[in-house]
C-alpha atoms as a PDB file:
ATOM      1  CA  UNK A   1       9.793  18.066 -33.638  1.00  0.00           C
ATOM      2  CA  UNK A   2       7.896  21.147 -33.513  1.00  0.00           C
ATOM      3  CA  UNK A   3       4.216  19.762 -33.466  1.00  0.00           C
ATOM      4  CA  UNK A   4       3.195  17.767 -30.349  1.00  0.00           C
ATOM      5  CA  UNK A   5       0.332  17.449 -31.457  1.00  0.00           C
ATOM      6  CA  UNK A   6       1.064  15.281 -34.628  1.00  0.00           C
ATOM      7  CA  UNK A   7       3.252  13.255 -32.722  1.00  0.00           C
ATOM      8  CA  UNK A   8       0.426  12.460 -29.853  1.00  0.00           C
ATOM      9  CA  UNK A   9      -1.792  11.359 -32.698  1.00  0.00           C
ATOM     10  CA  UNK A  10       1.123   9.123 -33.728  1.00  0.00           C
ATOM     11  CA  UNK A  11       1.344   7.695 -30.449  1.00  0.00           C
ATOM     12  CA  UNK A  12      -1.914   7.064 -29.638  1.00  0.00           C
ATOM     13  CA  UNK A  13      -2.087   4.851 -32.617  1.00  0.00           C
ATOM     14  CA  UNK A  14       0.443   2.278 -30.870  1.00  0.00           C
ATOM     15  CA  UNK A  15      -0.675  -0.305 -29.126  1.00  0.00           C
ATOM     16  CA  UNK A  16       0.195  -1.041 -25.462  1.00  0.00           C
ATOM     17  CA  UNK A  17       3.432  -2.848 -25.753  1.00  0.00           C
ATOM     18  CA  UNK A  18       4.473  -0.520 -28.834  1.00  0.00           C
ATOM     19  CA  UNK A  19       3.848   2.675 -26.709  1.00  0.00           C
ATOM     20  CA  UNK A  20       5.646   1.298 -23.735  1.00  0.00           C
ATOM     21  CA  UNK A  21       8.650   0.124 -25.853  1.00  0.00           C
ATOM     22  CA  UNK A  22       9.341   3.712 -27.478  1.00  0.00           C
ATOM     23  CA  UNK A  23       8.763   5.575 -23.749  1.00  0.00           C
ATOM     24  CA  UNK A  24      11.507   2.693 -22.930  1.00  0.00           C
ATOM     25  CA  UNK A  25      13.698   3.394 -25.686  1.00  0.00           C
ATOM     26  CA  UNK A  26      13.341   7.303 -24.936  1.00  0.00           C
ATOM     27  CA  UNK A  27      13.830   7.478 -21.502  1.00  0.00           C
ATOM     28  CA  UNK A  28      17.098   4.773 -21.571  1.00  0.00           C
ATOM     29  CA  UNK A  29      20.465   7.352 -20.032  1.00  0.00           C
ATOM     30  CA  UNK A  30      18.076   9.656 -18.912  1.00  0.00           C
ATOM     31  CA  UNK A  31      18.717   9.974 -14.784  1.00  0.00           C
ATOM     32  CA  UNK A  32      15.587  12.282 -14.131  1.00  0.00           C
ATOM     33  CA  UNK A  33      13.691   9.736 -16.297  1.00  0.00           C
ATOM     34  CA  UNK A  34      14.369   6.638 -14.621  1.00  0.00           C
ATOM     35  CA  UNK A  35      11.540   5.840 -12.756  1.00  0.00           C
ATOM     36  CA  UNK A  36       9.429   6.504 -15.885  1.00  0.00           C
ATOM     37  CA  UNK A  37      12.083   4.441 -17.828  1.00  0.00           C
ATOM     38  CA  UNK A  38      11.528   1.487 -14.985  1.00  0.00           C
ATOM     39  CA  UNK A  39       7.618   1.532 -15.456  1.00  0.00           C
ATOM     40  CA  UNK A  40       8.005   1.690 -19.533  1.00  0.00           C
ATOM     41  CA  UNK A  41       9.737  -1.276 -18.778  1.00  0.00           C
ATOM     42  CA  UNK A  42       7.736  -3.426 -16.880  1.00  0.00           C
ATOM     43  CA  UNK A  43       4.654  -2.386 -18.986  1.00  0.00           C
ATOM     44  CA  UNK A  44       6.349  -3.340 -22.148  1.00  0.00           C
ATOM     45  CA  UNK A  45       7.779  -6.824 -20.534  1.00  0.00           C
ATOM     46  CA  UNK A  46       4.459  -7.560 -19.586  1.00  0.00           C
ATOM     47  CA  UNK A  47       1.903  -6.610 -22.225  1.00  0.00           C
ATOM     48  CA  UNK A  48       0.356  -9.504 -24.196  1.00  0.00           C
ATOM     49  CA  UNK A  49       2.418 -12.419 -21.908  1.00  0.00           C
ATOM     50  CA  UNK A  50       2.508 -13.462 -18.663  1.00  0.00           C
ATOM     51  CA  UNK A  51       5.559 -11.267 -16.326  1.00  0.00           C
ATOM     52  CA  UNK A  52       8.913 -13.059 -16.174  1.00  0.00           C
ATOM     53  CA  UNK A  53       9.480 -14.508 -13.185  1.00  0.00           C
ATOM     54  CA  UNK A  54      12.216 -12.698 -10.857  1.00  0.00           C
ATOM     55  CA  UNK A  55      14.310 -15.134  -9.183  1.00  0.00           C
ATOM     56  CA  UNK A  56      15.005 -14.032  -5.177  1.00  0.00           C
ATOM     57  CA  UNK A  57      17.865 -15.677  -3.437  1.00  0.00           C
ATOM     58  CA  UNK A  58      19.128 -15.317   0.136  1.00  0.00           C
ATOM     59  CA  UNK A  59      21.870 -12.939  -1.250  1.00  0.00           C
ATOM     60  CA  UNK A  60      19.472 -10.461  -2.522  1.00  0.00           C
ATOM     61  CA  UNK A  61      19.556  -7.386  -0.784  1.00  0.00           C
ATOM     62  CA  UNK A  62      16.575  -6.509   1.161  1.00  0.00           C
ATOM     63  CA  UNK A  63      16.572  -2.725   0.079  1.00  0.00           C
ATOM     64  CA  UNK A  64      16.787  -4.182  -3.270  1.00  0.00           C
ATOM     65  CA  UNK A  65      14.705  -3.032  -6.410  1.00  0.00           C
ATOM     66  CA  UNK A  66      13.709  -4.761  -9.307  1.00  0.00           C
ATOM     67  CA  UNK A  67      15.041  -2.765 -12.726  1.00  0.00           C
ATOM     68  CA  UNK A  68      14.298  -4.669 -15.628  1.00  0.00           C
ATOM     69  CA  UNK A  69      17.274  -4.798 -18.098  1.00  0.00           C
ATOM     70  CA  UNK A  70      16.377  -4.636 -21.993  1.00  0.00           C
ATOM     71  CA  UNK A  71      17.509  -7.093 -24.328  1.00  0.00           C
ATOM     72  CA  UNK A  72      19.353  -5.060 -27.259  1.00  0.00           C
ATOM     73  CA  UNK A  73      18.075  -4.739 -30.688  1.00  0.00           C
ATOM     74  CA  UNK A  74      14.176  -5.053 -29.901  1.00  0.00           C
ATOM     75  CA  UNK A  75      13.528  -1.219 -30.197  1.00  0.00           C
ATOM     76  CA  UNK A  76      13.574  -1.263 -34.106  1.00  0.00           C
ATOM     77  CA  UNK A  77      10.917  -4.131 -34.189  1.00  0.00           C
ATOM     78  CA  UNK A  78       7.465  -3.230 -34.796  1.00  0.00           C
ATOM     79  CA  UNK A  79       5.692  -5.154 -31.973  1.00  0.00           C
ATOM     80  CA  UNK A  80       8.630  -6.788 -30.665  1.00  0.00           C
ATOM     81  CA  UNK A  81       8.899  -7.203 -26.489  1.00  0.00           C
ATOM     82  CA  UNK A  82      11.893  -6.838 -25.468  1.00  0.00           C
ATOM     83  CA  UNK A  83      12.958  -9.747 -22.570  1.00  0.00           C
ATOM     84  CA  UNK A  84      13.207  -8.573 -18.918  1.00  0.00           C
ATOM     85  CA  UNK A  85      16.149  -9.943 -16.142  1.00  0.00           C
ATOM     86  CA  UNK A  86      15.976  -8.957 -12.539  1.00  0.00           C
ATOM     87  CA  UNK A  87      19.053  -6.622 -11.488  1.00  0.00           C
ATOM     88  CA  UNK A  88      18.746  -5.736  -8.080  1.00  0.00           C
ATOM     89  CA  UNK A  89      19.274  -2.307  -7.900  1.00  0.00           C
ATOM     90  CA  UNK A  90      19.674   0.117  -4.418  1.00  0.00           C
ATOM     91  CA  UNK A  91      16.349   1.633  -3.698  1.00  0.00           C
ATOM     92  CA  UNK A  92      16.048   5.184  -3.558  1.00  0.00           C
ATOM     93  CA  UNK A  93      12.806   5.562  -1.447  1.00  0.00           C
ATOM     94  CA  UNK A  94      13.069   2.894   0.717  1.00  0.00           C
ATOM     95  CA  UNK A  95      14.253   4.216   4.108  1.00  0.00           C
ATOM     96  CA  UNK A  96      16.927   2.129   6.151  1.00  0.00           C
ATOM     97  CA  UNK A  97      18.701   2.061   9.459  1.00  0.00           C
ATOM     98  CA  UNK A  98      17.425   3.277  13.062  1.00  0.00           C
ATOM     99  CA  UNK A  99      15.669   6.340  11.075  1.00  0.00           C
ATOM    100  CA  UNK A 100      13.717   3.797   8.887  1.00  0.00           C
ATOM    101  CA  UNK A 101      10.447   4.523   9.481  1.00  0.00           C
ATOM    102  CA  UNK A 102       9.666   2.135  12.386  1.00  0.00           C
ATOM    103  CA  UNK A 103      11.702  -0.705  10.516  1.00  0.00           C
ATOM    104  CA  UNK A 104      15.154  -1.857  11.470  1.00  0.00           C
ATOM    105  CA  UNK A 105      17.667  -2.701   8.088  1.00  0.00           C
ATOM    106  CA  UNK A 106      16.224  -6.487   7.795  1.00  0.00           C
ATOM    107  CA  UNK A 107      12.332  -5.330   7.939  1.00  0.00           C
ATOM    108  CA  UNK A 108      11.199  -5.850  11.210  1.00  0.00           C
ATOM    109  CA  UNK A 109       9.258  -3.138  12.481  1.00  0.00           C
ATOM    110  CA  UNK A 110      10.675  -1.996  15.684  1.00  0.00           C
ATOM    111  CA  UNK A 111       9.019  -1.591  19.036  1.00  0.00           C
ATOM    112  CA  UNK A 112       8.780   1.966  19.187  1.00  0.00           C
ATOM    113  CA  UNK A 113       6.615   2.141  15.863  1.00  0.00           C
ATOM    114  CA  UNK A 114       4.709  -1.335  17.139  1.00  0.00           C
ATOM    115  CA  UNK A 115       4.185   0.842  20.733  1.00  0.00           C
ATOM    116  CA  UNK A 116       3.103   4.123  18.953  1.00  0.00           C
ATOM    117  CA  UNK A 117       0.458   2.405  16.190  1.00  0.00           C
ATOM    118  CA  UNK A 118      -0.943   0.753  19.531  1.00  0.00           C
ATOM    119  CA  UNK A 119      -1.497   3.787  21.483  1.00  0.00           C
ATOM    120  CA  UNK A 120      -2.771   5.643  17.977  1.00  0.00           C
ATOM    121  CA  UNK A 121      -5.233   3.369  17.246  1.00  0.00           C
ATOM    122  CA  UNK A 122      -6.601   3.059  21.644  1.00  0.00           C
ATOM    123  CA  UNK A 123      -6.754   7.108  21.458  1.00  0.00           C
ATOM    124  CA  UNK A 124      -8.500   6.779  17.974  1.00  0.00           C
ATOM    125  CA  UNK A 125     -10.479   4.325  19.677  1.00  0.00           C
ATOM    126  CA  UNK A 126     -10.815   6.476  22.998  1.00  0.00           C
ATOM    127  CA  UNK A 127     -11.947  10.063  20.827  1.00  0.00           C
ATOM    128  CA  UNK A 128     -14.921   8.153  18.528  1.00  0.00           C
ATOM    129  CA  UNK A 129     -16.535   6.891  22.129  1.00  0.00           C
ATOM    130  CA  UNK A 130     -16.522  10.214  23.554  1.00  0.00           C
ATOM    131  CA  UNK A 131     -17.398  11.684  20.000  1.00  0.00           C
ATOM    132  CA  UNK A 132     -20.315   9.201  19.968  1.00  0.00           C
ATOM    133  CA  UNK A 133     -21.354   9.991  23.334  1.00  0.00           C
ATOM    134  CA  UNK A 134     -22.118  13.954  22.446  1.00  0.00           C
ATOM    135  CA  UNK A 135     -24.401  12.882  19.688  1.00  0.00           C
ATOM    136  CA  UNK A 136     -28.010  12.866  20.148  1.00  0.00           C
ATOM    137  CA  UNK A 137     -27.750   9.353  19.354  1.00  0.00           C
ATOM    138  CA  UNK A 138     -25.192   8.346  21.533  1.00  0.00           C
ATOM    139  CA  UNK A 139     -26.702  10.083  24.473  1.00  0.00           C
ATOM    140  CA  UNK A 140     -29.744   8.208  23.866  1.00  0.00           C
ATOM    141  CA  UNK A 141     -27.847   4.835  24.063  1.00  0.00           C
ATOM    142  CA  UNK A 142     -26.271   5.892  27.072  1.00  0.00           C
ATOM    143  CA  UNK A 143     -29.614   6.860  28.779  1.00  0.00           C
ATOM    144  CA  UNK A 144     -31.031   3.289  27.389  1.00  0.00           C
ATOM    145  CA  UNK A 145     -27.708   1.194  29.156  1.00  0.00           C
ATOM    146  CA  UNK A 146     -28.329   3.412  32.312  1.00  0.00           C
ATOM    147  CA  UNK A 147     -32.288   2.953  32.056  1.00  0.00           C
ATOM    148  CA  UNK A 148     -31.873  -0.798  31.461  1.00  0.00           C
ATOM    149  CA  UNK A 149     -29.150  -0.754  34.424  1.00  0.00           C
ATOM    150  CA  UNK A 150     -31.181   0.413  37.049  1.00  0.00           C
ATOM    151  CA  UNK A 151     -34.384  -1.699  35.493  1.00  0.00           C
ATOM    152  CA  UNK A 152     -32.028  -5.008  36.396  1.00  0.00           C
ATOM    153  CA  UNK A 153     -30.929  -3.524  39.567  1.00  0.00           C
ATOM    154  CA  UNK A 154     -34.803  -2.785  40.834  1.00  0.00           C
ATOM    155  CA  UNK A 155     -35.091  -6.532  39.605  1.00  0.00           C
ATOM    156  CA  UNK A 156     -32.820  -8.155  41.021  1.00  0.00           C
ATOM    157  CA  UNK A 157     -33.603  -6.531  44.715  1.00  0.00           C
ATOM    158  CA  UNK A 158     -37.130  -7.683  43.888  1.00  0.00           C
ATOM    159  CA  UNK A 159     -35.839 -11.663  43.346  1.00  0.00           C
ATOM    160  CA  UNK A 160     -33.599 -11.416  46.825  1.00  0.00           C
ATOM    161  CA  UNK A 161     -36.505 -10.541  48.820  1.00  0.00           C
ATOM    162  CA  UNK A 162     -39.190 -12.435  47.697  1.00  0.00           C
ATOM    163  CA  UNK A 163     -36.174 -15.549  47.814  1.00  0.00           C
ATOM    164  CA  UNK A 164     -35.421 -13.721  51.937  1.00  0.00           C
ATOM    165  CA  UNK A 165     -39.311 -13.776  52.387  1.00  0.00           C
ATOM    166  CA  UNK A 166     -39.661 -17.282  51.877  1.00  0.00           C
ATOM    167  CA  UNK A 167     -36.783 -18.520  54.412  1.00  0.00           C
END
């Protein structure tokens, strides 16, 4: 097929679950596809009916993906949806072991990454107060607290002696 074009306006006459059946069909065996092929998928299983439910069990691997499985012969059906199973599949992005991105092999973060997201967010925390204190604004606050300070100071030395002058 020598004319893209043609075949765009083709597509874009599909509906939804149409479109995402014949990315589906064309992206089935292809290995550089598959994430594309995964989406198609899901869009198609789930276009015009509620999602199938996936059924998790203890025995389900944690690094586990959902990969919907298509039910043969729907492809040649105009508007037909093909049915969806869960088949847990080894994920490809999903980091595991002691380099797993702060998370051990069952999903617990670790205390390193726990310690390190602490200490980013108190120096986040840290920088905007001194950043906030160099504005003109800022600066004016602090003056205020400091003005107000020594205003409850003077105030206070005034209430202890007239309480003194009394005795």
């Amino acid at each position: 097929m020598s004319d893209s074009t043609g075949l765009a306006g083709e597509l874009a006459k599909l509906s939804d679950a149409e479109l995402a059946a014949v990315v589906e069909a064309a992206t089935d065996g292809r290995a550089g596809l598959a994430a594309l092929h995964a989406v198609a998928a899901s869009v198609a299983a789930t276009v015009g009916h509620a999602p199938a439910a996936v059924i998790v069990s203890s025995d389900t691997p944690i690094d586990a993906e959902v990969v919907p499985a298509v039910t043969p012969g729907t492809y040649g059906q105009v508007g037909a949806v093909p049915g969806v199973s869960g088949l847990p599949v080894a994920g490809t992005g999903v980091p595991s072991g002691a380099d797993g991105g702060g998370y051990t092999t069952s999903g617990v973060p670790t205390f390193e990454s726990v310690r390190d997201k602490v200490e980013q967010r108190y120096g986040t925390a840290q920088g905007m107060g001194e950043l906030d204190r160099q504005t003109p604004t800022g600066r004016s606050a602090d003056e205020q607290w400091d003005a107000r300070a020594k205003a409850a100071r003077e105030r206070l030395e005034q209430i202890r002696k007239s309480v003194h002058g009394n005795d």
